[in-house]
N, C-alpha and C. Protein backbone atom coordinates (compact mmCIF):
# COMPACT_ATOMS: atom_id res chain seq x y z
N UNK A 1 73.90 75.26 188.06
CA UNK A 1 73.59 73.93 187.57
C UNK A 1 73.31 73.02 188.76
N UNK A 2 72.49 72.44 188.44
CA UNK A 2 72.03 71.06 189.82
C UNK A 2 72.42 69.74 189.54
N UNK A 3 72.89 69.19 190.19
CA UNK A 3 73.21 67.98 190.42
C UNK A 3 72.99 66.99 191.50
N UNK A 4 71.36 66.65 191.92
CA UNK A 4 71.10 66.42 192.97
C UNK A 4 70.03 65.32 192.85
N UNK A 5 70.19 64.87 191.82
CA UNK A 5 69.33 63.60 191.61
C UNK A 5 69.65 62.65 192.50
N UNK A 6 71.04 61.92 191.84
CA UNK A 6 71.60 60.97 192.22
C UNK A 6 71.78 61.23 193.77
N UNK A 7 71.44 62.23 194.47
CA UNK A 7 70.98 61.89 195.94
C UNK A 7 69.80 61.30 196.74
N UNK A 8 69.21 61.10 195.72
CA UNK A 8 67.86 60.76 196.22
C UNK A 8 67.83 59.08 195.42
N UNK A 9 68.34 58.56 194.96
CA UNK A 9 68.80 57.40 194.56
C UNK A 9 68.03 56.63 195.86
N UNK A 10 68.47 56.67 196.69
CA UNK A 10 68.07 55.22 197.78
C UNK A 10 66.81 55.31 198.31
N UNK A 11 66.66 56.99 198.24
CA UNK A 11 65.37 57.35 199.19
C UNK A 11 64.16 56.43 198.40
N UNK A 12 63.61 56.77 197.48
CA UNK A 12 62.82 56.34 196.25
C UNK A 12 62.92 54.68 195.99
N UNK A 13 64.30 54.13 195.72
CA UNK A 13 64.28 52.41 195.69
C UNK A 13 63.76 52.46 194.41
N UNK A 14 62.87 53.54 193.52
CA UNK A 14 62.24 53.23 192.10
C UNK A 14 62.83 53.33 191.50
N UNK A 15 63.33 52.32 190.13
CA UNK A 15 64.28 53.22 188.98
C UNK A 15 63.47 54.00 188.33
N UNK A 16 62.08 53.99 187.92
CA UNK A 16 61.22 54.78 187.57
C UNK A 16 61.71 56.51 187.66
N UNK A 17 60.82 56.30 189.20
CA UNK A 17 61.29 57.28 189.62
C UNK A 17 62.74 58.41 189.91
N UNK A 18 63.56 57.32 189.65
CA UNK A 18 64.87 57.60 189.85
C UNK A 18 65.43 58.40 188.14
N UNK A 19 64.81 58.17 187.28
CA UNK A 19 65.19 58.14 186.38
C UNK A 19 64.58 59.83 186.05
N UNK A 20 63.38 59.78 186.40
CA UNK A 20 62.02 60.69 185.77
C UNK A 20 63.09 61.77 186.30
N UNK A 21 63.52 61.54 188.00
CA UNK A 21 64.74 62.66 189.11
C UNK A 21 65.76 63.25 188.02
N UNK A 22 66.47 62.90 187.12
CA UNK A 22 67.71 62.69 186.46
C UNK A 22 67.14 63.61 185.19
N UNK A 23 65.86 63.28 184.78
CA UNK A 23 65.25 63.90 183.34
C UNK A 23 64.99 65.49 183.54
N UNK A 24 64.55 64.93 184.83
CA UNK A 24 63.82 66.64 185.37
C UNK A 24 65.43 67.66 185.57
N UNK A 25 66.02 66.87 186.40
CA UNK A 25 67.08 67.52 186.50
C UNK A 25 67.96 68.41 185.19
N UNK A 26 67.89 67.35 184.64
CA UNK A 26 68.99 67.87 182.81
C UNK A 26 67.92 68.85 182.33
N UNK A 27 67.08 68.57 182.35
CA UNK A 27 65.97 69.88 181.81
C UNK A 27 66.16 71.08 182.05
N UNK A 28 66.31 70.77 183.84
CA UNK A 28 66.36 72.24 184.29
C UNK A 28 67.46 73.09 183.93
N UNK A 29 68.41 71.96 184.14
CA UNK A 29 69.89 72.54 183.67
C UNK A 29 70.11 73.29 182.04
N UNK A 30 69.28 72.74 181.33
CA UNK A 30 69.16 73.15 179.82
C UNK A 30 68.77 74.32 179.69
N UNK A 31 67.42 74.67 180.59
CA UNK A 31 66.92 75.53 180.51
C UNK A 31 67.25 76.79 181.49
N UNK A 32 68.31 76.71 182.32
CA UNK A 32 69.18 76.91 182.80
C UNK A 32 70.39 77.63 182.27
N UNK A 33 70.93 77.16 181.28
CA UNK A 33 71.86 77.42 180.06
C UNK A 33 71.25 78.03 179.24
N UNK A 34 70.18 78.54 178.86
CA UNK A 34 69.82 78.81 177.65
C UNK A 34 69.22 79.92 178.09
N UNK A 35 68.73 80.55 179.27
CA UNK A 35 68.73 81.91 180.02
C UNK A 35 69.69 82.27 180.02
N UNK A 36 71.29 81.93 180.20
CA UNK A 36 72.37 82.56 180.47
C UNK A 36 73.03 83.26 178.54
N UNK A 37 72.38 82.14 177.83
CA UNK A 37 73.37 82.29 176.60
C UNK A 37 72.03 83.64 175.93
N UNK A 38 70.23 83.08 176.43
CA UNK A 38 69.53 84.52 176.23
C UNK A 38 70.01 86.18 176.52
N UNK A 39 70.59 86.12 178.29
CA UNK A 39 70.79 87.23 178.03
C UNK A 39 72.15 88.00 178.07
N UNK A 40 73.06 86.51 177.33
CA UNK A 40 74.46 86.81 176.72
C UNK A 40 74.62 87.94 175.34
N UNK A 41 73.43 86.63 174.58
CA UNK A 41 72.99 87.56 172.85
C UNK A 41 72.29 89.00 173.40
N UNK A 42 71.57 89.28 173.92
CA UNK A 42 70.83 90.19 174.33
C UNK A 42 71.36 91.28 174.60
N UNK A 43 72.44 91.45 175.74
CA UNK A 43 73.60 92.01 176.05
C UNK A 43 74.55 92.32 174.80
N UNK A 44 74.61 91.36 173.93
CA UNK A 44 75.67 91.88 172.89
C UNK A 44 75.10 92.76 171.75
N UNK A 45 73.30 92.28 171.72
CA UNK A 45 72.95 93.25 170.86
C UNK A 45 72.40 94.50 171.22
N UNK A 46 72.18 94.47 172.55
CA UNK A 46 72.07 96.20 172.96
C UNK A 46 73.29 97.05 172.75
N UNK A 47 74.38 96.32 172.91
CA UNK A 47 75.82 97.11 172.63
C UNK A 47 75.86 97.34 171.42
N UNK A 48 75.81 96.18 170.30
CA UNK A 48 75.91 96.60 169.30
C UNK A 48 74.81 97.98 168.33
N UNK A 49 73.77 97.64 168.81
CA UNK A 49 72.52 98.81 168.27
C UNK A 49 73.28 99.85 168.80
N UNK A 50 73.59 100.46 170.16
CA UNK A 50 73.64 101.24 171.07
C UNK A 50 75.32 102.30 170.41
N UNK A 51 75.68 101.61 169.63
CA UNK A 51 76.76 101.95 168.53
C UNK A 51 76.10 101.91 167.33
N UNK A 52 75.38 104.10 167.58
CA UNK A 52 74.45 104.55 166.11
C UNK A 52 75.71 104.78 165.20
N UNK A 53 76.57 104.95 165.11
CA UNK A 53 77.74 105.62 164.11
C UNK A 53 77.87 103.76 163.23
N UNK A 54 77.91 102.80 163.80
CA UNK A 54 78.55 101.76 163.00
C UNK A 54 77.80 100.40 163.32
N UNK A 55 76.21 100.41 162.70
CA UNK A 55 75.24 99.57 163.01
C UNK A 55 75.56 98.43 161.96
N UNK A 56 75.66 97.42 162.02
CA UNK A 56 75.93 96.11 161.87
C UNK A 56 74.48 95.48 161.87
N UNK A 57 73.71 95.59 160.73
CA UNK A 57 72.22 95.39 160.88
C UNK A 57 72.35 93.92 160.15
N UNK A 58 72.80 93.09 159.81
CA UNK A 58 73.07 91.37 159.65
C UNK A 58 73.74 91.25 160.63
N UNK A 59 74.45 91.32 161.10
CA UNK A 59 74.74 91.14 162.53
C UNK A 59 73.84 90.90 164.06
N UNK A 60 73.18 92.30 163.39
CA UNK A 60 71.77 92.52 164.77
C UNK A 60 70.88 91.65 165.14
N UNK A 61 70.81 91.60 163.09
CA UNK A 61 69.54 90.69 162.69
C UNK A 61 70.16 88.77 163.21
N UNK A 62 70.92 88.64 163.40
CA UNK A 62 71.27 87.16 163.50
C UNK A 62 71.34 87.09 164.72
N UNK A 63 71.48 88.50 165.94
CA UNK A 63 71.99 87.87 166.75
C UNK A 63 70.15 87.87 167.65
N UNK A 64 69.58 88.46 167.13
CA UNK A 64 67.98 88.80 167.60
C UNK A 64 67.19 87.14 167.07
N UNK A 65 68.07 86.96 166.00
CA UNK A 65 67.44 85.13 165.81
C UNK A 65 68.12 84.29 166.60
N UNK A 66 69.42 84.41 166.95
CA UNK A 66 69.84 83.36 167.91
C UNK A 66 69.23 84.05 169.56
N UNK A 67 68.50 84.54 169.33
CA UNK A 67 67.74 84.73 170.77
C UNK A 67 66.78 84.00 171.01
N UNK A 68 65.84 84.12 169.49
CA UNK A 68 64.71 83.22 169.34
C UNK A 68 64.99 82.00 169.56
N UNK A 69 66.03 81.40 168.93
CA UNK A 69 66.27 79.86 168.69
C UNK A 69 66.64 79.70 170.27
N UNK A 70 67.37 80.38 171.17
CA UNK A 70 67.35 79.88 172.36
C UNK A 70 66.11 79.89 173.55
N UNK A 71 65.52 80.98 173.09
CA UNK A 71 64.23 81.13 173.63
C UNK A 71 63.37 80.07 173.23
N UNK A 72 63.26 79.48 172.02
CA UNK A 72 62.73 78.25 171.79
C UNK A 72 62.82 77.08 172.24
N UNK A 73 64.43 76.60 172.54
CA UNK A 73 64.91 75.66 173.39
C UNK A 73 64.79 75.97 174.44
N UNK A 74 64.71 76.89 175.41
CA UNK A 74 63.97 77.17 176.69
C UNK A 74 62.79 76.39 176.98
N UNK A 75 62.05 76.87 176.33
CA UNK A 75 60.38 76.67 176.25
C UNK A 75 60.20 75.09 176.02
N UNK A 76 61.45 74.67 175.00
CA UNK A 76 61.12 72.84 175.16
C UNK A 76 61.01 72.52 176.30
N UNK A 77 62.81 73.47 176.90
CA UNK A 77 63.13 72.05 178.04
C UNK A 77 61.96 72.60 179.13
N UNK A 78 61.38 73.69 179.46
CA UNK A 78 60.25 73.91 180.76
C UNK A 78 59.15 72.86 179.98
N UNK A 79 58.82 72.61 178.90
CA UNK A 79 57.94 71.72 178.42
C UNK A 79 58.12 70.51 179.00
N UNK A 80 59.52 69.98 178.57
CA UNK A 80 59.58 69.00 179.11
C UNK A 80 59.38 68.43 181.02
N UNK A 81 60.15 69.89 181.25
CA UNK A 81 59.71 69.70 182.68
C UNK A 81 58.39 69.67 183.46
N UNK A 82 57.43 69.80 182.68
CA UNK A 82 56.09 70.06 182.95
C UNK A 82 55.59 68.84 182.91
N UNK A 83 55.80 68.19 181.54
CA UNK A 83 55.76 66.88 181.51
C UNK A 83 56.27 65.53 182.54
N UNK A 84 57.92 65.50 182.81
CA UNK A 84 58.14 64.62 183.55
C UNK A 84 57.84 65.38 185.46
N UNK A 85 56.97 66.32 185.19
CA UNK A 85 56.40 66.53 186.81
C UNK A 85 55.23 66.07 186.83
N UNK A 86 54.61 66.05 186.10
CA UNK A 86 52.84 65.49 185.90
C UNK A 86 53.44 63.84 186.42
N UNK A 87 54.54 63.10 185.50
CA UNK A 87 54.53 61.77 185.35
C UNK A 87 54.96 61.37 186.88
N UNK A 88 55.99 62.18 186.97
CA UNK A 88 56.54 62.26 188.74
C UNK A 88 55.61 62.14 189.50
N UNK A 89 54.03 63.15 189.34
CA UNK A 89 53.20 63.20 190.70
C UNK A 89 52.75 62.05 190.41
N UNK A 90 52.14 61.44 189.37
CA UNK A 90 51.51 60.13 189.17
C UNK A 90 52.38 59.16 189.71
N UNK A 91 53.38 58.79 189.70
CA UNK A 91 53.81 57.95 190.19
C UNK A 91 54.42 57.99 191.46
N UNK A 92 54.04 59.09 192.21
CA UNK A 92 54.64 59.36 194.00
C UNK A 92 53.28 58.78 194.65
N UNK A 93 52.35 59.23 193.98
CA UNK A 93 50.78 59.38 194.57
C UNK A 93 50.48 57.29 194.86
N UNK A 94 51.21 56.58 193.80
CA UNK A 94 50.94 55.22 194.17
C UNK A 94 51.97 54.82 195.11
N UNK A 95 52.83 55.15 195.80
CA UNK A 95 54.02 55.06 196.67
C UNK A 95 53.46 55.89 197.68
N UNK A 96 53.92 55.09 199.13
CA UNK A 96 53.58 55.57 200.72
C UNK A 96 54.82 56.71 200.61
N UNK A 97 54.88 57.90 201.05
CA UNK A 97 55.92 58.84 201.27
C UNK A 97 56.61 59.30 202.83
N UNK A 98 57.13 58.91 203.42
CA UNK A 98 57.22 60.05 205.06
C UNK A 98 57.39 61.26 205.10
């Protein structure tokens, strides 16, 4: 997890910018979390298939949808991050940088 926005707080002086730092950040972190809990389910359902004597096929089946649903929330939050990086370059590009 990152927590490194609020270091760049003074550098910038923008709340703009300061803010867009903070958005991008939680994004990443989301999407971040939601790789770990992907290949948590993933892991539990290879074990479970991988046990042919006592297949739990509503089980399988729910845990192969809570893959999707996190794989979905993945894909927001890189969405989103795509988004507040476009808005980020636009607004660095009118600011002098060293």
């Amino acid at each position: 997890m990152f927590n490194v926005a609020s270091n760049y707080h003074f550098v910038f002086g923008d709340l703009k910018i300061n803010l867009l730092l903070m958005l991008i950040e939680e994004y990443v972190n989301g999407a971040e979390l939601q790789i770990q809990r992907i290949e948590r389910t993933r892991k539990l359902a290879n074990k479970s298939f991988n046990d042919v004597n006592n297949i739990n096929w509503n089980r399988y089946r729910n845990q192969h949808l809570k893959i999707f649903y996190d794989a979905h929330f993945y894909f927001i939050c890189i969405g989103q991050v795509n988004k507040c990086l476009e808005t980020l370059c636009k607004e660095l590009k009118k600011q002098k940088i060293k």
